[in-house]
N, C-alpha and C. Protein backbone atom coordinates (compact mmCIF):
# COMPACT_ATOMS: atom_id res chain seq x y z
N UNK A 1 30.48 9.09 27.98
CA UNK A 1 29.42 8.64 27.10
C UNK A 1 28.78 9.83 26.39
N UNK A 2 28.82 9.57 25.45
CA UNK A 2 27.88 10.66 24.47
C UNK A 2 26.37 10.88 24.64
N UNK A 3 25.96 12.06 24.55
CA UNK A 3 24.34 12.31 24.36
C UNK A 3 23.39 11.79 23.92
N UNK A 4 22.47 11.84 23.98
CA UNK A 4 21.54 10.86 22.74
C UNK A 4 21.60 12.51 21.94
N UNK A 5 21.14 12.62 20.97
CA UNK A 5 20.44 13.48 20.07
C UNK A 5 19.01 13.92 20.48
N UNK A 6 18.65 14.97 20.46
CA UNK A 6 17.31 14.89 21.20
C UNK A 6 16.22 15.38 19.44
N UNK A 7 15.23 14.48 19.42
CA UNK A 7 14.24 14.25 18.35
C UNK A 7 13.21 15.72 18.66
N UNK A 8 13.22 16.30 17.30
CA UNK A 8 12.85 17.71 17.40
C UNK A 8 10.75 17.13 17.15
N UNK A 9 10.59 15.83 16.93
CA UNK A 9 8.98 16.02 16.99
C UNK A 9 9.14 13.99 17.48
N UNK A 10 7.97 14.10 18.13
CA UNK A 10 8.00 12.52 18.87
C UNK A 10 7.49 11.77 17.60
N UNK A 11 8.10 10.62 17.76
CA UNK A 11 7.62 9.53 16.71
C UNK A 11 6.14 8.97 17.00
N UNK A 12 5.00 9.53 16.23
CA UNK A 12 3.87 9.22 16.44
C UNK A 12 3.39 8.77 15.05
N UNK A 13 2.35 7.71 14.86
CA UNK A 13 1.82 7.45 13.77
C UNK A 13 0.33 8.12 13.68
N UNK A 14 0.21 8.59 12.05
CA UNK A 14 -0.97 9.68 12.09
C UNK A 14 -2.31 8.22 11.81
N UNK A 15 -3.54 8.52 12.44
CA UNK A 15 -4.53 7.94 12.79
C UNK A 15 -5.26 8.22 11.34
N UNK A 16 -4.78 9.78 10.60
CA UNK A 16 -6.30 9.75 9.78
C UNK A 16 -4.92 9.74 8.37
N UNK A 17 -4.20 9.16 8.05
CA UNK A 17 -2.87 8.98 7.39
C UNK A 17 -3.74 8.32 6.53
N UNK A 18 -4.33 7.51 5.87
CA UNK A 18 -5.13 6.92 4.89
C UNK A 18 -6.80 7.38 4.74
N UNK A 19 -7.16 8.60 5.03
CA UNK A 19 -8.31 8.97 5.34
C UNK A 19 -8.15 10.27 4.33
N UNK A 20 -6.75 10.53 3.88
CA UNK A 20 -6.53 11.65 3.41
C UNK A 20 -7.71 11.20 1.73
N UNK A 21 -7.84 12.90 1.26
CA UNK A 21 -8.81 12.83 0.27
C UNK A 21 -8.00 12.45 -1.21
N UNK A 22 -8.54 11.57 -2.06
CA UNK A 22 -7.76 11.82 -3.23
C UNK A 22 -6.22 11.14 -3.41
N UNK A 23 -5.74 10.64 -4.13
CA UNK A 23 -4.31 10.21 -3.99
C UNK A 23 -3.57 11.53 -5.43
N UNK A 24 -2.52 11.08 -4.41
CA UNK A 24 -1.26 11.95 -5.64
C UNK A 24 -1.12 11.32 -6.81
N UNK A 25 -0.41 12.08 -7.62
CA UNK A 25 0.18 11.19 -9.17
C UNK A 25 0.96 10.18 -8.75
N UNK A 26 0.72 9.27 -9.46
CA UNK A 26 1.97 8.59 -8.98
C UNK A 26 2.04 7.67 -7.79
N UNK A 27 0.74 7.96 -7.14
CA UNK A 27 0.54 6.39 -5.96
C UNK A 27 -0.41 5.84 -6.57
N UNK A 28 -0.74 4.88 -5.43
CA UNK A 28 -1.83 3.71 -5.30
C UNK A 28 -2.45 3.75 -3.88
N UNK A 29 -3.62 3.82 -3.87
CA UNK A 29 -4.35 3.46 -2.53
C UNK A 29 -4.68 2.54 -2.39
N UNK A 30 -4.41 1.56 -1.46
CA UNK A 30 -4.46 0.00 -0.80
C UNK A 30 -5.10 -0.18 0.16
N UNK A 31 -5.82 -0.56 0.23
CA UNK A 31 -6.60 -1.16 1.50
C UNK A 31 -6.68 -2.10 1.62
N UNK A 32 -6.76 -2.99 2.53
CA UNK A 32 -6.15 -4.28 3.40
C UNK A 32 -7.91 -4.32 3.77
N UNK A 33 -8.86 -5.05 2.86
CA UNK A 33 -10.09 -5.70 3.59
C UNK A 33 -10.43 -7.43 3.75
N UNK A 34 -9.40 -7.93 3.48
CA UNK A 34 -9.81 -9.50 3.97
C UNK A 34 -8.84 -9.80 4.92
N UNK A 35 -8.66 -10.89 5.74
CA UNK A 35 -7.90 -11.53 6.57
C UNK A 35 -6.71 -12.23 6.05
N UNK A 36 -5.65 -12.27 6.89
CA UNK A 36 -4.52 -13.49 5.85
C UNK A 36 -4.86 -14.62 6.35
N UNK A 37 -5.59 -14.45 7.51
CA UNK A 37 -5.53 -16.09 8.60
C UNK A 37 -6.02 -17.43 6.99
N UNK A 38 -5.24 -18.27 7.04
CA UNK A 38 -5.17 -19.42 6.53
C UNK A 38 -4.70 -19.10 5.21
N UNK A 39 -4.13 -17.97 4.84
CA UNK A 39 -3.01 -18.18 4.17
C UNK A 39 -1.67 -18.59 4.11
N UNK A 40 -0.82 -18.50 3.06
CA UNK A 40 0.22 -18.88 3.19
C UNK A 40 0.92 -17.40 3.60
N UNK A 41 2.47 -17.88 4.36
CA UNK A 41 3.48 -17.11 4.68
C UNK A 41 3.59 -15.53 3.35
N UNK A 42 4.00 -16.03 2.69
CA UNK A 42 4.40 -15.37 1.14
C UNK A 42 2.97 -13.66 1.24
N UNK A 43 1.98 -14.53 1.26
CA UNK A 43 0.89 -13.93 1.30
C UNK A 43 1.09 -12.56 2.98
N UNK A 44 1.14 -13.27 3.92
CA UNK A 44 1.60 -12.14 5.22
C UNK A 44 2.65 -11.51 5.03
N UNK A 45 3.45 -12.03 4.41
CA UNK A 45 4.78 -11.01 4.60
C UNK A 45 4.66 -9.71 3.34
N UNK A 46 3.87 -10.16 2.38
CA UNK A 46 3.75 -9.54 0.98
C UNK A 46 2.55 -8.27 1.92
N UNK A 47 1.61 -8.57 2.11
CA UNK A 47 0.50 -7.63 3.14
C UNK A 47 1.65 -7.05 4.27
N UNK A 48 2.69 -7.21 4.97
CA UNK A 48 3.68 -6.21 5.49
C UNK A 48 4.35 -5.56 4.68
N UNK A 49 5.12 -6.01 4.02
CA UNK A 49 6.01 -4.92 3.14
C UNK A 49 5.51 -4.39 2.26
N UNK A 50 3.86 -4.01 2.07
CA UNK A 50 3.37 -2.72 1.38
C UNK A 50 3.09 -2.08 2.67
N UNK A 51 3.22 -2.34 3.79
CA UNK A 51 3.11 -1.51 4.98
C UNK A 51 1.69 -1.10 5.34
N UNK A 52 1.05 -2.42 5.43
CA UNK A 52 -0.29 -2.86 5.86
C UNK A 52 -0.27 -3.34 7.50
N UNK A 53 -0.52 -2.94 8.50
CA UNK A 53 -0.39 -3.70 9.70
C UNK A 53 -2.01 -4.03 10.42
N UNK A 54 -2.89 -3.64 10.10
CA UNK A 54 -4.41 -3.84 10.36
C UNK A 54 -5.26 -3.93 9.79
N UNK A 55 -6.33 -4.75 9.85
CA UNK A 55 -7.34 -5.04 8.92
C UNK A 55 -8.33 -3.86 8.60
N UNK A 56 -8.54 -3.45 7.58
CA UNK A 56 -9.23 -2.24 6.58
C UNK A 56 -8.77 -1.10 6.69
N UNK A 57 -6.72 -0.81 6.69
CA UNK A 57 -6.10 -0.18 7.15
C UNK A 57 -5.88 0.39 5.26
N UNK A 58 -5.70 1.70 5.52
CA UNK A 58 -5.39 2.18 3.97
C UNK A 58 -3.69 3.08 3.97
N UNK A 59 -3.31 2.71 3.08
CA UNK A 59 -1.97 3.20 2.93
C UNK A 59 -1.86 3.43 1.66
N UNK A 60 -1.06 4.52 1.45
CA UNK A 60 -0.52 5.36 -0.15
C UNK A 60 0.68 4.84 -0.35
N UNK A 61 0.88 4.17 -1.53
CA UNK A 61 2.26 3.06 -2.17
C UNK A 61 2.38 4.17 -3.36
N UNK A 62 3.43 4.08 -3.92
CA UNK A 62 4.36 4.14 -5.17
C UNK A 62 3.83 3.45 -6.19
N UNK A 63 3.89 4.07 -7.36
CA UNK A 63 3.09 3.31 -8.04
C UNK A 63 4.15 2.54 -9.19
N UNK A 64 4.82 1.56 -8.54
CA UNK A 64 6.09 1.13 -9.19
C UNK A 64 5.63 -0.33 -9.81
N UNK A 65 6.73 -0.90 -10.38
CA UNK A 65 6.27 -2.03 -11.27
C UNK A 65 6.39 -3.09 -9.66
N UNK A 66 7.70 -2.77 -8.86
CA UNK A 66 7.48 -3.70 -7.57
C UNK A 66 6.10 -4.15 -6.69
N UNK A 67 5.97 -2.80 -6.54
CA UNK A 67 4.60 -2.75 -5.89
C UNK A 67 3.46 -2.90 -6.50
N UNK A 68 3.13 -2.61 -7.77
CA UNK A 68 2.46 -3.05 -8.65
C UNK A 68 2.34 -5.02 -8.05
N UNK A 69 3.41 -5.49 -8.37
CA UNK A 69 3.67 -6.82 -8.64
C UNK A 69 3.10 -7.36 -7.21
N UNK A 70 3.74 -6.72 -6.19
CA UNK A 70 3.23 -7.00 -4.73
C UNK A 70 1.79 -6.83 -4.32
N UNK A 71 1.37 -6.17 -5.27
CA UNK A 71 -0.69 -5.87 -5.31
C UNK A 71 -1.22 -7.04 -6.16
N UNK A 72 -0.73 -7.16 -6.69
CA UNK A 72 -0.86 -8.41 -7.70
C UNK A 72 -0.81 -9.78 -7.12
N UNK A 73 -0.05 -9.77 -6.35
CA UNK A 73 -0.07 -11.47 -5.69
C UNK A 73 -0.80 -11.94 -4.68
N UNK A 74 -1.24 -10.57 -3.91
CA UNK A 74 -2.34 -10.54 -2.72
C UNK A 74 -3.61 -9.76 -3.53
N UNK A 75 -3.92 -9.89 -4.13
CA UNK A 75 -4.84 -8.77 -5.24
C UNK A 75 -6.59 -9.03 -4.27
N UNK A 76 -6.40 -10.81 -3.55
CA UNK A 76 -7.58 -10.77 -3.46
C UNK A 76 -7.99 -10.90 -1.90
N UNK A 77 -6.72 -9.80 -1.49
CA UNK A 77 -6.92 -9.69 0.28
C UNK A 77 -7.03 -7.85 0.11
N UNK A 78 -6.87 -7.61 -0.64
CA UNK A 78 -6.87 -5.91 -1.13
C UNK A 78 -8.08 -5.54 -2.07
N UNK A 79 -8.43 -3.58 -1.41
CA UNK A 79 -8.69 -3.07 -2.50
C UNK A 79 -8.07 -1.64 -2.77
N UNK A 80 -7.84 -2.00 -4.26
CA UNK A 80 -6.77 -0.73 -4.82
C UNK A 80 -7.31 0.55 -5.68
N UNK A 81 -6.98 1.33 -5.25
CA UNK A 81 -7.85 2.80 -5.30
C UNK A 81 -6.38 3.53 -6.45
N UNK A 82 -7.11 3.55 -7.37
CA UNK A 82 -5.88 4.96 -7.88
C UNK A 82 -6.01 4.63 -9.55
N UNK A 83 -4.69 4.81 -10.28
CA UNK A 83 -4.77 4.52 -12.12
C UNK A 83 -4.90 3.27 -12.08
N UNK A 84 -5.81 3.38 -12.96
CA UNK A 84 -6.28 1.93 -13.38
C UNK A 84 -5.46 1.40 -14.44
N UNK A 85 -3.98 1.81 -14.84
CA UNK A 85 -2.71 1.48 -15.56
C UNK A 85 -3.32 1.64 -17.13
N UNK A 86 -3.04 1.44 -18.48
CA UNK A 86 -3.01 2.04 -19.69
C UNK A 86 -4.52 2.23 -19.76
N UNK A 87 -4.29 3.61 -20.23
CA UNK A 87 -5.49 3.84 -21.29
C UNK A 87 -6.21 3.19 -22.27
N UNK A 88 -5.26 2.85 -23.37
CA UNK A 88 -5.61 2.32 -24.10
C UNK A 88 -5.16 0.28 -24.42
N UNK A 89 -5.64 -0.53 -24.72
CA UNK A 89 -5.44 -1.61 -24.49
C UNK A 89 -4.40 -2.02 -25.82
N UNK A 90 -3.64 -2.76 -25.78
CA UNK A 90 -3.04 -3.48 -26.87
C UNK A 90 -3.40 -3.79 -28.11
N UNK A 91 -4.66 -4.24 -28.01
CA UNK A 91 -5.26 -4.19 -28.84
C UNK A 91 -5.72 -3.58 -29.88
N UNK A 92 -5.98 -2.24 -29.35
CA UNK A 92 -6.98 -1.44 -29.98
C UNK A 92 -6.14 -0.20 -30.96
N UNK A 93 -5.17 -1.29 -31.72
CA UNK A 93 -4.67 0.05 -32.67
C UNK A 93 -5.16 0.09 -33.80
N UNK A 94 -4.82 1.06 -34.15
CA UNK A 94 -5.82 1.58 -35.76
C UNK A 94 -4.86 0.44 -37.18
């Protein structure tokens, strides 16, 4: 039987991982402040796969059109910290 591989740092999750100051270019800060209880399915699984697992838990996303879209459908179990997307509005050309 073969070895395991031995893991050069233990798999630990960092506690102050959403506490960090400021976001990078290019993310989104999410925070998870309402409950899903008496939502629908669509709604819990959408709050996991931005990689939300606790209530007023903050996590740094990608600031992609997916995830975009995935902030968007739970928009009102979240709050989202980062670009507030175009500058200028559609509207407003000369």
């Amino acid at each position: 039987m073969a070895d395991k591989p031995q893991r050069t740092q233990p798999r630990t999750r960092r506690r102050d991982a959403g506490k960090r100051a400021g976001t990078q270019d290019g993310t989104l800060r999410v925070t998870w402040v309402h409950s899903e209880i008496g939502h629908n399915a669509a709604a819990r699984g959408t709050i996991r796969a931005l990689g939300l697992h606790r209530l007023h838990e903050t996590v740094d996303v990608a600031d992609t059109p997916a995830n975009r879209g995935m902030i968007r459908r739970v928009a009102f179990l979240l709050e989202v910290a980062g670009p507030a997307g175009r500058a200028e509005s559609e509207d407003s050309q000369p």
